[in-house]
Protein backbone atom coordinates (compact mmCIF):
# COMPACT_ATOMS: atom_id res chain seq x y z
CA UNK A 1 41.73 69.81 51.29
CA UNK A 2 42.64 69.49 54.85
CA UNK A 3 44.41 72.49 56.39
CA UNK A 4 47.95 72.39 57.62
CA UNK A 5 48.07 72.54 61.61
CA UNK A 6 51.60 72.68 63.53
CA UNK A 7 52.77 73.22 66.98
CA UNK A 8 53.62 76.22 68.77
CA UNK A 9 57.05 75.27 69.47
CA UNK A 10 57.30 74.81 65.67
CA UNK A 11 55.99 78.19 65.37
CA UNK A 12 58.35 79.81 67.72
CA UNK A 13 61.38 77.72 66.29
CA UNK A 14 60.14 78.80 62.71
CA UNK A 15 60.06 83.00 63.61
CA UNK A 16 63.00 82.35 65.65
CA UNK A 17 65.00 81.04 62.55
CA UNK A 18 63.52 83.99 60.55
CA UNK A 19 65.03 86.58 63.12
CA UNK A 20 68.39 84.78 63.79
CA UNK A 21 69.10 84.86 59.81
CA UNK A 22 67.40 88.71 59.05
CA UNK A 23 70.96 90.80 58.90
CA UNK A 24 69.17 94.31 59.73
CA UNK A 25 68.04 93.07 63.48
CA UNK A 26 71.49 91.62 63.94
CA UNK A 27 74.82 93.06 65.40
CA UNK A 28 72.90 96.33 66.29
CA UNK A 29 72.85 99.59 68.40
CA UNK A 30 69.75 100.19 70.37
CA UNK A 31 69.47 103.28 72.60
CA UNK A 32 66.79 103.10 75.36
CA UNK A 33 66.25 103.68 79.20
CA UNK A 34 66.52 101.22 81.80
CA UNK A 35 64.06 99.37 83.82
CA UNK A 36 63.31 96.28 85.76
CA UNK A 37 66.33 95.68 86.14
CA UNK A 38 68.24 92.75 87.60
CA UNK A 39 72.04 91.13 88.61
CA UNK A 40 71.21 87.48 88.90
CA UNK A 41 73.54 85.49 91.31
CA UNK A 42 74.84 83.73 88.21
CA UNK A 43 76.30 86.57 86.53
CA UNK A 44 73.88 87.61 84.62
CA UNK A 45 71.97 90.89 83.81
CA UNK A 46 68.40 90.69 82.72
CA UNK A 47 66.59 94.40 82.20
CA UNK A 48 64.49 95.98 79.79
CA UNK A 49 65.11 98.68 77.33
CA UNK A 50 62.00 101.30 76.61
CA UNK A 51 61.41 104.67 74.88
CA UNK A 52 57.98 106.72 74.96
CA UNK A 53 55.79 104.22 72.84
CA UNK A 54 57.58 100.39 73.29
CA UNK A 55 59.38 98.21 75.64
CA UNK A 56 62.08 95.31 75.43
CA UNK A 57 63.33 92.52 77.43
CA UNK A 58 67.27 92.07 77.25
CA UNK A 59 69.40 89.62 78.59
CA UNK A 60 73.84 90.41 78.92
CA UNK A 61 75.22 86.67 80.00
CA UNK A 62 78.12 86.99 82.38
CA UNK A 63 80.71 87.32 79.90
CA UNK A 64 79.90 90.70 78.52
CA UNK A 65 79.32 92.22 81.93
CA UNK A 66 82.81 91.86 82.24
CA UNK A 67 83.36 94.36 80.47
CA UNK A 68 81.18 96.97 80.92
CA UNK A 69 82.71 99.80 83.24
CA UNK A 70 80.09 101.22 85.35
CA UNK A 71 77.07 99.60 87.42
CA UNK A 72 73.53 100.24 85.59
CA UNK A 73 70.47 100.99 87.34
CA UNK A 74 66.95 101.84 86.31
CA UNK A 75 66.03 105.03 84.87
CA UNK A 76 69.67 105.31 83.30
CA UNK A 77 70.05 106.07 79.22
CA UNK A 78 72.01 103.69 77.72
CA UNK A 79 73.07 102.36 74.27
CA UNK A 80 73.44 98.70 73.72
CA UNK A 81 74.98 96.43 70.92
CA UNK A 82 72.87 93.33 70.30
CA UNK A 83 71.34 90.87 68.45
CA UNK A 84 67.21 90.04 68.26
CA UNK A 85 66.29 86.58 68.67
CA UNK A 86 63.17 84.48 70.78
CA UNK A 87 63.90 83.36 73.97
CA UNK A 88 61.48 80.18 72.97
CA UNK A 89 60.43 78.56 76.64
CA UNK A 90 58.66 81.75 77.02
CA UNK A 91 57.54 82.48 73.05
CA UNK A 92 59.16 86.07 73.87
CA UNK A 93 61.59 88.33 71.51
CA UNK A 94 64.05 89.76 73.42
CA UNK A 95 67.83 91.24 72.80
CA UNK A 96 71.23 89.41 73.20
CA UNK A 97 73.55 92.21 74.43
CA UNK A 98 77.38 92.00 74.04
CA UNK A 99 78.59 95.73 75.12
CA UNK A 100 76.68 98.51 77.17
CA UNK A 101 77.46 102.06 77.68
CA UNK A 102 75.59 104.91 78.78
CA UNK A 103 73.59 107.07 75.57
CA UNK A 104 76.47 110.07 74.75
CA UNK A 105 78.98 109.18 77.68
CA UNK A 106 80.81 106.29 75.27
CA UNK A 107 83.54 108.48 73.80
CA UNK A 108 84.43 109.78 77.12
CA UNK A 109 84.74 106.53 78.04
CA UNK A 110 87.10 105.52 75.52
CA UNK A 111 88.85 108.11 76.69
CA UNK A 112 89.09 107.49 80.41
CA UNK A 113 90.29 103.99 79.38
CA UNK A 114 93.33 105.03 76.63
CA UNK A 115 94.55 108.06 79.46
CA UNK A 116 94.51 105.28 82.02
CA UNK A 117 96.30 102.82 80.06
CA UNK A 118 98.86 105.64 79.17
CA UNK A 119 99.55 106.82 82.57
CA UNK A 120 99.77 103.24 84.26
CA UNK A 121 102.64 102.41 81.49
CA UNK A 122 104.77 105.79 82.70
CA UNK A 123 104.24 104.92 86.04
CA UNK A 124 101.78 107.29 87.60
CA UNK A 125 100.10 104.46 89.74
CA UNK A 126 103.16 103.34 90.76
CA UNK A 127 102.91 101.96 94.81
CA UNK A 128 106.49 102.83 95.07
CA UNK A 129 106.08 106.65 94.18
CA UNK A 130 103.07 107.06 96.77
CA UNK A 131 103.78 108.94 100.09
CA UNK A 132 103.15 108.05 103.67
CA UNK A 133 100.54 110.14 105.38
CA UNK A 134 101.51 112.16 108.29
CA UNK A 135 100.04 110.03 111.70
CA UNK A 136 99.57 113.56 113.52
CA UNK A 137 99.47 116.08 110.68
CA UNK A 138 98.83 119.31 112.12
CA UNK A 139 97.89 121.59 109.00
CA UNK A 140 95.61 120.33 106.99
CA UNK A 141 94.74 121.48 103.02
CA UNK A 142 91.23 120.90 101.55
CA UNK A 143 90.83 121.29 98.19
CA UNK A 144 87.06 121.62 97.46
CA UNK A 145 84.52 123.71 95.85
CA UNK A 146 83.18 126.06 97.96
CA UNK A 147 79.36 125.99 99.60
CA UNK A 148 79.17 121.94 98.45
CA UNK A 149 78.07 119.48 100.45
CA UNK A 150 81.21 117.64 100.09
CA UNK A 151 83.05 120.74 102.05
CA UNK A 152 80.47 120.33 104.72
CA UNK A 153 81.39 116.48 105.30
CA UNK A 154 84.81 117.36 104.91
CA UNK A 155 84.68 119.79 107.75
CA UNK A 156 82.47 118.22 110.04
CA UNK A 157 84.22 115.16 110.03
CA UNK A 158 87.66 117.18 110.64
CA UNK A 159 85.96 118.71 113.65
CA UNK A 160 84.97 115.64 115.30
CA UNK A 161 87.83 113.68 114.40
CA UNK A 162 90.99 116.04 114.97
CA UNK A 163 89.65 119.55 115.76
CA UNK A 164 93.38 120.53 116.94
CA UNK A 165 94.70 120.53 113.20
CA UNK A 166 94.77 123.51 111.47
CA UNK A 167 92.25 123.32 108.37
CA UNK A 168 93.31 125.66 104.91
CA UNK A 169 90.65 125.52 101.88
CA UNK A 170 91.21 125.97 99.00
CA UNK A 171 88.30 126.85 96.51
CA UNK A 172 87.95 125.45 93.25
CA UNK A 173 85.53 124.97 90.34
CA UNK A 174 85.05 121.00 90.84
CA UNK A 175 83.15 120.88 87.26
CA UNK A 176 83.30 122.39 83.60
CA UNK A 177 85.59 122.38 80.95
CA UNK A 178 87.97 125.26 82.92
CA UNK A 179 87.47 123.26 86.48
CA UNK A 180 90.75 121.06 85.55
CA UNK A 181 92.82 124.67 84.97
CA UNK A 182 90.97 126.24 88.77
CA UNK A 183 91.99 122.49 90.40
CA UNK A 184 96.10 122.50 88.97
CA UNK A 185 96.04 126.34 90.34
CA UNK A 186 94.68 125.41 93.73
CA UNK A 187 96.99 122.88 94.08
CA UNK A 188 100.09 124.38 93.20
CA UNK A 189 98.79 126.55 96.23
CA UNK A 190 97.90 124.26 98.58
CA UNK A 191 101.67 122.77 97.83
CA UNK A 192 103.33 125.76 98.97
CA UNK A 193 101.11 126.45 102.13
CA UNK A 194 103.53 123.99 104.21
CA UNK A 195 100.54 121.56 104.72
CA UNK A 196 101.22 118.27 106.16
CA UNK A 197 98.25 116.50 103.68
CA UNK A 198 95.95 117.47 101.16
CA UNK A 199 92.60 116.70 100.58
CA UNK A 200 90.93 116.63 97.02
CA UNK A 201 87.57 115.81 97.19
CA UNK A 202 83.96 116.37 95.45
CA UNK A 203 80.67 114.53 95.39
CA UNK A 204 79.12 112.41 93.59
CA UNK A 205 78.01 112.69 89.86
CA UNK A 206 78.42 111.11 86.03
CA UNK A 207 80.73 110.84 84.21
CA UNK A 208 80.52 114.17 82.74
CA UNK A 209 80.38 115.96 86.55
CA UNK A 210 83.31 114.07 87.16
CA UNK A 211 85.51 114.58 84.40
CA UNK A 212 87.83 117.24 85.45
CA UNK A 213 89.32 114.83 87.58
CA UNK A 214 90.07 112.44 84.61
CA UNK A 215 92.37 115.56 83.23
CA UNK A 216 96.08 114.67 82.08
CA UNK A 217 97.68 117.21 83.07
CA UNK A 218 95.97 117.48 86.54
CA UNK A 219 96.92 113.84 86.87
CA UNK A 220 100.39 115.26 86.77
CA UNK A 221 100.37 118.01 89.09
CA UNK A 222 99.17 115.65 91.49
CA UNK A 223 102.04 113.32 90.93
CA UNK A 224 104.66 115.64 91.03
CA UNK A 225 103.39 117.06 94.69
CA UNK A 226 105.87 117.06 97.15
CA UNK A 227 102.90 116.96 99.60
CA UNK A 228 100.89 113.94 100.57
CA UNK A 229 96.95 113.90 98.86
CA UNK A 230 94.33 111.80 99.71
CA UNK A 231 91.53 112.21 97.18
CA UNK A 232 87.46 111.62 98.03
CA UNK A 233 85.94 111.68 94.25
CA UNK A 234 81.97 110.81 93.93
CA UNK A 235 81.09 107.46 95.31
CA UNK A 236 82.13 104.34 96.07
CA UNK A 237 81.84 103.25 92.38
CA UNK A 238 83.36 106.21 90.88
CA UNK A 239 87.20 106.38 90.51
CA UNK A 240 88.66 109.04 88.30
CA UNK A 241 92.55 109.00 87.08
CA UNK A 242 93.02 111.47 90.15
CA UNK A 243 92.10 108.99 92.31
CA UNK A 244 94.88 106.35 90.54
CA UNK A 245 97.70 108.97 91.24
CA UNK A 246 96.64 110.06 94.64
CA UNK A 247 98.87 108.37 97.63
CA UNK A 248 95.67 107.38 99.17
CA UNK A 249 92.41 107.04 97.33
CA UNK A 250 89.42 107.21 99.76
CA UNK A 251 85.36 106.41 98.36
CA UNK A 252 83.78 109.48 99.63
CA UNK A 253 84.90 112.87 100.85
CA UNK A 254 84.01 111.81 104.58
CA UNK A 255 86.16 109.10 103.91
CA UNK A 256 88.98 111.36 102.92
CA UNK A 257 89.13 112.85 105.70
CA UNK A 258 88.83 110.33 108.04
CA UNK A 259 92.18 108.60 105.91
CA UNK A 260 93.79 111.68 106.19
CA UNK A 261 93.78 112.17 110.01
CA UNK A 262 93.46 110.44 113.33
CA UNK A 263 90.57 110.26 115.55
CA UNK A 264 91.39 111.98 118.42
CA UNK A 265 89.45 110.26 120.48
CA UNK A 266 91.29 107.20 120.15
CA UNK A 267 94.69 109.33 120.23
CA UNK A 268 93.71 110.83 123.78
CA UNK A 269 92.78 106.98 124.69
CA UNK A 270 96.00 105.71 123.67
CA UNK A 271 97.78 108.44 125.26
CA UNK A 272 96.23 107.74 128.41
CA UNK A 273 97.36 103.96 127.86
CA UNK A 274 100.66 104.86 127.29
CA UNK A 275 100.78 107.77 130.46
CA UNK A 276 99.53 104.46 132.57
CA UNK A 277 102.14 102.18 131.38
CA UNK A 278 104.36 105.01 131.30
CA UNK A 279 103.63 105.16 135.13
CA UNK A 280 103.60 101.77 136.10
CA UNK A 281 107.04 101.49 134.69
CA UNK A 282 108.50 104.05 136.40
CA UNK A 283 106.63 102.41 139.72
CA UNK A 284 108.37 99.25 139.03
CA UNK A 285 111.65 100.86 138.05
CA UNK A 286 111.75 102.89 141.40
CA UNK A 287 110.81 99.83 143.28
CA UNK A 288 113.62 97.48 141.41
CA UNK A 289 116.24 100.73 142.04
CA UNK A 290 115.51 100.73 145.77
CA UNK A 291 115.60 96.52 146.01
CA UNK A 292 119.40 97.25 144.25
CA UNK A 293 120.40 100.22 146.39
CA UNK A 294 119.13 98.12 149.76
CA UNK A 295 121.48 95.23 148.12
CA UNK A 296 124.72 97.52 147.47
CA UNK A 297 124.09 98.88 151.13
CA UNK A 298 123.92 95.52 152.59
CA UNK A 299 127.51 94.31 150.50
CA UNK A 300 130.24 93.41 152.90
CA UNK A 301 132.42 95.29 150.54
CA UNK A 302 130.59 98.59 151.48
CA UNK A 303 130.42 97.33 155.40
CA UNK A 304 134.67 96.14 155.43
CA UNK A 305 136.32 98.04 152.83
CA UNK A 306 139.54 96.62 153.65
CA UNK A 307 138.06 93.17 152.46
CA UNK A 308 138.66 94.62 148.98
CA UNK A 309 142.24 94.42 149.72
CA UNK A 310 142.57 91.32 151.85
CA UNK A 311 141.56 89.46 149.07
CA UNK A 312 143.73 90.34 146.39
CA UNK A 313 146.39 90.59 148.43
CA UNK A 314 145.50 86.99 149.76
CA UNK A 315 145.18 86.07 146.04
CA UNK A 316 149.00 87.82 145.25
CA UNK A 317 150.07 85.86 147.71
CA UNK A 318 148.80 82.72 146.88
CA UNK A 319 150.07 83.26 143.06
CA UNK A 320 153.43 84.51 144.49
CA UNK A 321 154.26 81.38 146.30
CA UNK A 322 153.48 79.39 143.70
CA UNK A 323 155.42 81.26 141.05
CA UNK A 324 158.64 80.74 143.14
CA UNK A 325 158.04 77.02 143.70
CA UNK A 326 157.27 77.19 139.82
CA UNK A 327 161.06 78.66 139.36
CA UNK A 328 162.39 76.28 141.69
CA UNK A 329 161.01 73.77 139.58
CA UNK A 330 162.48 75.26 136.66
CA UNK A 331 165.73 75.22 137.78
CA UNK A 332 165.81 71.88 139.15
CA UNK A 333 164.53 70.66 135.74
CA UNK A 334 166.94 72.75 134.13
CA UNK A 335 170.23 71.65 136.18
CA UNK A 336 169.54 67.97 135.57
CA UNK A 337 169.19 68.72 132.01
CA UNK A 338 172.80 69.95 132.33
CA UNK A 339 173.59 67.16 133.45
CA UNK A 340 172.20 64.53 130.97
CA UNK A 341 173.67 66.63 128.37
CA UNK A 342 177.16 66.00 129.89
CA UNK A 343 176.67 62.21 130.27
CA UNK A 344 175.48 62.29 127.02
CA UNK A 345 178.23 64.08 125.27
CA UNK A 346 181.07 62.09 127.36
CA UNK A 347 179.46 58.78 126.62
CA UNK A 348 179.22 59.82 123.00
CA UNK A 349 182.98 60.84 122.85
CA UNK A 350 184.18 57.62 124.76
CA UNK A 351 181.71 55.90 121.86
CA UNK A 352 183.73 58.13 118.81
CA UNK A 353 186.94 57.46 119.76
CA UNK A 354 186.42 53.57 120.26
CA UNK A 355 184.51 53.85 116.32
CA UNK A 356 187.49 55.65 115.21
CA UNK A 357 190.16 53.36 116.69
CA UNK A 358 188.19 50.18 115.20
CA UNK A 359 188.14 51.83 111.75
CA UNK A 360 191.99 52.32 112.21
CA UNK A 361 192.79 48.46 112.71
CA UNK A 362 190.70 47.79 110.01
CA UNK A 363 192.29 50.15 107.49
CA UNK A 364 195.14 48.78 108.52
CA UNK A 365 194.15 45.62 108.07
CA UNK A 366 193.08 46.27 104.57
CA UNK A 367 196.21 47.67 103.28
CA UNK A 368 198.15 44.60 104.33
CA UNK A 369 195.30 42.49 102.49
CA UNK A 370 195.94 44.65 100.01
CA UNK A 371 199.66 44.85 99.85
CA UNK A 372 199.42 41.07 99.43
CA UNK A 373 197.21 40.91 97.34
CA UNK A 374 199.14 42.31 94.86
CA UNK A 375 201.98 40.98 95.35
CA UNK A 376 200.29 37.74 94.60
CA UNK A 377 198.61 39.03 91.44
CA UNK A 378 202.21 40.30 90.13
CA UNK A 379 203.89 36.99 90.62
CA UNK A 380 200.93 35.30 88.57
CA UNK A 381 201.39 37.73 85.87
CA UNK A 382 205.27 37.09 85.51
CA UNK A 383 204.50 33.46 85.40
CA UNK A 384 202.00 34.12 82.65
CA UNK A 385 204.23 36.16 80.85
CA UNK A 386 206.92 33.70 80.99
CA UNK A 387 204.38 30.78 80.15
CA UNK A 388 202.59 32.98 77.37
CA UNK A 389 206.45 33.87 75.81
CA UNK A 390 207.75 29.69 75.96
CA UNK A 391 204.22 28.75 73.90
CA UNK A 392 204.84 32.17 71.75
CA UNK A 393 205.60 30.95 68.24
CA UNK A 394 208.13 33.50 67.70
CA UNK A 395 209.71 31.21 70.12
CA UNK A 396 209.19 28.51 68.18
CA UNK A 397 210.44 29.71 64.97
CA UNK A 398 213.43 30.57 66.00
CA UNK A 399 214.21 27.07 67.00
CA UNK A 400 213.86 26.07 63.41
CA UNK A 401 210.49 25.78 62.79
CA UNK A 402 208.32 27.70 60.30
CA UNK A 403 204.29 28.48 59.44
CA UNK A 404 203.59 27.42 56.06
CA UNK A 405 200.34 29.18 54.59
CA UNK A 406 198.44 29.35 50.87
CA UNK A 407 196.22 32.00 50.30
CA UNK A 408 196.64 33.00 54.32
CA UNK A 409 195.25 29.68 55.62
CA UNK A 410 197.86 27.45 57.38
CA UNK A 411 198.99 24.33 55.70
CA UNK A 412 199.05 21.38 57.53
CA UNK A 413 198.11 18.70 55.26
CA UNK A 414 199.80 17.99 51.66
CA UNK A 415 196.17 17.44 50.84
CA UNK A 416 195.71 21.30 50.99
CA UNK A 417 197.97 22.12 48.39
CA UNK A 418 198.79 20.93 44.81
CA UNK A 419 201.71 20.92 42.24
CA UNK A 420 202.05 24.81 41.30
CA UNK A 421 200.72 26.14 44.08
CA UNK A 422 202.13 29.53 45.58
CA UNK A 423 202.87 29.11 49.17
CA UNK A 424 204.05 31.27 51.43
CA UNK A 425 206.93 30.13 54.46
CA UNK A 426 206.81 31.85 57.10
CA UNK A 427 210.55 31.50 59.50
CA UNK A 428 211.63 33.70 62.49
CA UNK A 429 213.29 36.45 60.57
CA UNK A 430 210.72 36.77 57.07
CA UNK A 431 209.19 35.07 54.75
CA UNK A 432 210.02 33.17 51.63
CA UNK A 433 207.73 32.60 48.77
CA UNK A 434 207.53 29.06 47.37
CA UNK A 435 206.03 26.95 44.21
CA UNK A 436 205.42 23.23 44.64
CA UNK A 437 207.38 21.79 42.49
CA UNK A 438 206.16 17.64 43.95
CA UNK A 439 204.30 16.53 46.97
CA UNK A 440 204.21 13.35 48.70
CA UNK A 441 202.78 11.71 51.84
CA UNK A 442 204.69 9.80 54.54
CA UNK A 443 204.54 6.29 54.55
């Protein structure tokens, strides 16, 4: 029977599945030191891990080193979560790593992270609650520990930058569990020593050196200070919760102090600028002053002072004269108004009084019209009376004549009535009450 025979990039697939799908080398924490260590342009972190006997490559892709709060470098002791796989171009295990911390600093850590969240919500970073530093402060407090090397760049720098400033130290324990209590108590001193800045500052160190400066409640001492700080804590990459609340946050102690003061140097420089504007501005003024005074000497006002007066008086003249011709005018205008206003009122009157005497002929006229009128209307009415009272057939009854009626209707036709009938006869003085006793029609 003829033996099986695969490839190697079966091989590697096959142990790869078996390590992807084995539980215990998955999702785990691996404690090791540093080495070969690399930050690819892309992102990317590629290292290995290695204790006394063995060695590990890793890989952390882009995404996890995110999140990872400091900057690794060989030789440090970390602890990594990760998962074991084979990288399979090169036939190599190696570990997948999602989170990185150093070995024994990850709690403190944690804790950095939860204080710094906490303070930033009450406001403790806030831009708007950080001083202005002095531009020529002139007493200067250093809060250091004593015989460092971060007092020594502190001072040396103050001496070559602004050696006229007074410098006050104050000592402190910058590391321990009581270095927090010696830093709030040096402080509180350096508050009251009527300082123009503060400087807080230490070297460089871990986490642990460090973490006296991560301290709540020197966090807010430093806040509450009614005297500007600039803090210098460890190195560029280290910033402690000090550092946060600080007005001014500089990455070394040299740089503290060169934030917290000028360089005299260029203050002497730019006081010499100003001194030689100063001066050629005062040349120029002097020289524009005399070019004004030689002009007010050289005024014909100064020369002739009683051309002051001749011309006003020339002017009052002038605006006297023609004031009075003004008047003149006035009154000219104003006499033959008078005199319109006569015209006018005696041609008005002349106009009224013919108006009234043609409204008195007509009125008179009218009440003649009228007059005749009705004495015409009158004699028309008398001889309708008269006409209405000859047709009246009152009239006409008493000549004789009488109304016959039946049932109210007026009989003129023996056709209206028959034999029986009730009529009634109407004659000038009553009426008599009838009963047909024949009727007949004319032949």
């Amino acid at each position: 029977m003829r033996e099986r025979v695969i490839s190697v990039s079966q091989l590697v697939r096959y142990l790869k599945g078996k390590l992807d799908n084995d539980v215990l080398i998955q999702k785990i924490q691996i404690e090791g030191e540093i080495s070969n260590f690399t930050a690819h342009r892309s992102g990317h972190w590629y290292f290995s891990l290695k204790d006394a006997q063995s060695r590990i490559n890793c890989v952390m892709f882009q995404t996890y080193v995110k999140g990872v709060k400091f900057e690794p470098k060989n030789g440090d002791k970390v602890t990594v979560m990760c998962s074991t796989s084979i990288f399979e171009s090169a036939g190599q295990i190696q570990l997948y790593c999602t989170m990185m911390k150093p070995s024994g600093a990850g709690d403190l850590y944690v804790q950095l992270e939860l204080l710094k969240a906490k303070l930033a919500k009450e406001g403790l970073f806030s831009q708007e609650h950080k001083k202005k530093l002095p531009a020529y402060p002139m007493r200067i407090g250093v809060i250091v520990g004593a015989n460092t090397a971060a007092r020594e760049d502190i001072m040396i720098t103050l001496a070559k930058r602004w050696p006229c400033a007074e410098v006050v130290e104050f000592h402190s324990l910058v590391q321990g569990d009581t270095a927090h209590l010696e830093l709030i108590a040096a402080l509180l001193r350096a508050d009251q020593a009527d300082c123009d800045v503060l400087i807080l500052a230490r070297g460089g160190g871990s986490i642990e050196d460090l973490w006296a400066f991560n301290n709540e409640d020197l966090a807010r001492y430093i806040y509450h200070l009614k005297t500007p700080i600039v803090t210098g804590v460890g190195h560029e990459v280290d910033i402690t919760i000090a550092d946060y609340v600080a007005d001014v946050r500089a990455a070394t102690p040299t740089a503290a102090a060169q934030s917290a003061t000028p360089d005299l140097r260029e203050v002497l420089q730019h006081i010499t600028e100003n001194k030689r504007r100063l001066c050629t501005a005062v040349e120029q003024n002097l020289v524009n002053r005399k070019d004004q005074l030689t002009a007010y000497q050289n005024r014909r006002v100064l020369n002739e002072p009683e051309f002051i007066l001749n011309q006003p008086q020339m002017k009052l003249d002038i605006l006297t004269s023609a004031l009075q011709n003004a008047m003149n005018q006035k009154l000219h205008e104003a006499s033959s108004v008078r005199n319109t206003v006569l015209k006018c009122t005696q041609l008005m009157n002349d106009q009224l009084n013919k108006q009234m005497m043609l409204i008195q002929n007509k009125q008179h006229r009218m009440n003649t019209m009228v007059q005749l009128k009705m004495q015409n209307q009158k004699l028309n009415l008398h001889h309708s009376i008269q006409t209405l009272d000859a047709y009246s057939p009152l009239k006409i009854l008493m000549r004789g004549y009488s109304i016959t009626t039946i049932e109210n209707q007026p009989v003129s036709s023996v056709s209206q009535v028959e034999v029986d009938d009730n009529v009634q006869i109407r004659v000038s003085d009553g009426q008599i009450l009838c009963k047909v006793l024949d009727k007949g029609e004319l032949s």
